[in-house]
Protein backbone atom coordinates (compact mmCIF):
# COMPACT_ATOMS: atom_id res chain seq x y z
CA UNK A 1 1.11 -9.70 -16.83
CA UNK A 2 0.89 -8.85 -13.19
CA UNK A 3 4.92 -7.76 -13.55
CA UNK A 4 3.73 -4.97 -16.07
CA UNK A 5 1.02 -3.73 -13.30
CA UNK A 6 3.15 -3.48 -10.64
CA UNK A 7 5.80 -1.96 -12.38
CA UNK A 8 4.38 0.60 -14.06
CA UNK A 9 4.73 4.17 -12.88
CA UNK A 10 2.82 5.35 -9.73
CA UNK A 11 1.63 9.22 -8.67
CA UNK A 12 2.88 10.39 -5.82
CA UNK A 13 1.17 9.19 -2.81
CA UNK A 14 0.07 12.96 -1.43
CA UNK A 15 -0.45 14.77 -4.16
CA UNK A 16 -4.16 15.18 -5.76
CA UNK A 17 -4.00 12.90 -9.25
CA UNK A 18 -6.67 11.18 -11.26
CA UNK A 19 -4.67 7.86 -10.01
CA UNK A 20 -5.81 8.55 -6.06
CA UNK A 21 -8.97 7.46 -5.41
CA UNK A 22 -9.79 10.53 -3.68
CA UNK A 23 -8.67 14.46 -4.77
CA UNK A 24 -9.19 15.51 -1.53
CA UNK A 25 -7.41 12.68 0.82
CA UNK A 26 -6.47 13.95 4.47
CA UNK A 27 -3.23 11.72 5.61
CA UNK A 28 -3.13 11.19 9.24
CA UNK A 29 0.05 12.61 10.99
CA UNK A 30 1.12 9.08 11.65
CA UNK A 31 0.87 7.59 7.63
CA UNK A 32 4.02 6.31 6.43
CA UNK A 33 4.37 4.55 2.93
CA UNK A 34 4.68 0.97 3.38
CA UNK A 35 8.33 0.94 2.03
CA UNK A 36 9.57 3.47 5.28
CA UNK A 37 7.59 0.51 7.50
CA UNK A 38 10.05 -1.44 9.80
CA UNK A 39 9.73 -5.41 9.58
CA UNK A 40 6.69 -7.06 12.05
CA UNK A 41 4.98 -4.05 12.25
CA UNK A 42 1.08 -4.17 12.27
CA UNK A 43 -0.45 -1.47 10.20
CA UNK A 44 -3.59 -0.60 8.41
CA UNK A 45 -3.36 0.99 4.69
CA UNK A 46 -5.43 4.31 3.93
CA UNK A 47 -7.46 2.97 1.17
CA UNK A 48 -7.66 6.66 -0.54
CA UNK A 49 -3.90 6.15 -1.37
CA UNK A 50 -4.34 2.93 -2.97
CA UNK A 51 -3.54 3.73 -7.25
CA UNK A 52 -6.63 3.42 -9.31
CA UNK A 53 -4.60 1.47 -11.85
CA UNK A 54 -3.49 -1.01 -9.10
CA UNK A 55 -6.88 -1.63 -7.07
CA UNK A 56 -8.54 -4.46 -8.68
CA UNK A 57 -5.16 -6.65 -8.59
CA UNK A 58 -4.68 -5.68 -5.09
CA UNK A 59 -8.09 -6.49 -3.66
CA UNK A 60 -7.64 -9.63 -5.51
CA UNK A 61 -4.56 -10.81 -3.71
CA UNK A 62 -6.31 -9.56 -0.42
CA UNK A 63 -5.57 -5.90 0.05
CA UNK A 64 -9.14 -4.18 0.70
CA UNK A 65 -9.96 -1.39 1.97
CA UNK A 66 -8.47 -0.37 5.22
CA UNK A 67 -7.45 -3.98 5.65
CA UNK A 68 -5.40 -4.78 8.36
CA UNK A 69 -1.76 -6.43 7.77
CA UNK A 70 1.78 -7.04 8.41
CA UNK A 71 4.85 -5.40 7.47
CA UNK A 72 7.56 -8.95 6.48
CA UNK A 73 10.04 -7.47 4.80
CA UNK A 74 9.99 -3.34 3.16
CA UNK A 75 13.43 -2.98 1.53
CA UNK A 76 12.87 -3.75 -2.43
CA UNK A 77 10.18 -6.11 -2.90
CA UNK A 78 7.94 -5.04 0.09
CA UNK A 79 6.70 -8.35 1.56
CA UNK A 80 2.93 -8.37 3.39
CA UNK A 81 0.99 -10.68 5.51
CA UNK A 82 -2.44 -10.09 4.64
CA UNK A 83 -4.56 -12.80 7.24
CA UNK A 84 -1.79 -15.72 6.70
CA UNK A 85 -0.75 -15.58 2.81
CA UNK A 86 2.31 -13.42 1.78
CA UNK A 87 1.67 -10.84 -0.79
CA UNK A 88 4.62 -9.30 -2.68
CA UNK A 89 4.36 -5.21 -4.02
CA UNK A 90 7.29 -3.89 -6.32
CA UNK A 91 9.34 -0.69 -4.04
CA UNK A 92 7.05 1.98 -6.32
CA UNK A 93 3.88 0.29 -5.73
CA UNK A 94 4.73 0.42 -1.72
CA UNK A 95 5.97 3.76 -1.58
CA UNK A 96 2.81 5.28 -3.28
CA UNK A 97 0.41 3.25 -0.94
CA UNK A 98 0.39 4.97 2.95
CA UNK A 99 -0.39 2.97 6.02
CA UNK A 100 -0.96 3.68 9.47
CA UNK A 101 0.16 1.81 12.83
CA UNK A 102 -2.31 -0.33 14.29
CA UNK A 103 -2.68 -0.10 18.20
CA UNK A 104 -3.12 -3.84 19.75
C-alpha cells in the first residue's frame, strides 16, 4: 500500500500544479531537492513543496511542516532522520520535495 504512494508519479517540484500545496511557492536561492543533498547534512524541507497526494503519509511517519531533519543516505532510496527514527522516500518522492540547509 504505502509502495503504490510513494511510487506513483510526482509534479515537478517548481512548477505551479494542483499537487503543490501552494500555486504561488517562492523557493529560497539555497533549496535543493532532497535527492541533490550530500549525506549528514542538516536541512529543513519547504513544506509548500511537499505533494498533496503524499502529505498525510508523510506527516504520519514524521515529516511536518518545516520539520527539521537529516540527510542518511540520498542516492536511490533517500534515507532521513527525522528526531531519531529513519524514514525511507522512493528517488521521485525526494526529488519533488525541496529542503533548505539548516545553520547550527
Amino acid at each position: 500500500m504505502f509502495r503504490d504512494i510513494l511510487n506513483s508519479s510526482v509534479a515537478a517540484p517548481c512548477e505551479s500544479t494542483p499537487d503543490t500545496r501552494s500555486n504561488l511557492a517562492v523557493l529560497p536561492d539555497n533549496a535543493r531537492p532532497l535527492q541533490q543533498i550530500a549525506p549528514g547534512e542538516m536541512v529543513q524541507i519547504i513544506a509548500e513543496t511537499v505533494p498533496i497526494a503524499h502529505l498525510p503519509l508523510l506527516e504520519a511517519m514524521g515529516l511536518c511542516n518545516d520539520c527539521e531533519l537529516r540527510v542518511c543516505q540520498s542516492r536511490g532510496t533517500c534515507i532521513l532522520d527525522v528526531n531519531g527514527s529513519r524514514v525511507g522516500l522512493s528517488d521521485q518522492v525526494a526529488a519533488s520535495i525541496q529542503a533548505i540547509p539548516v545553520v547550527a
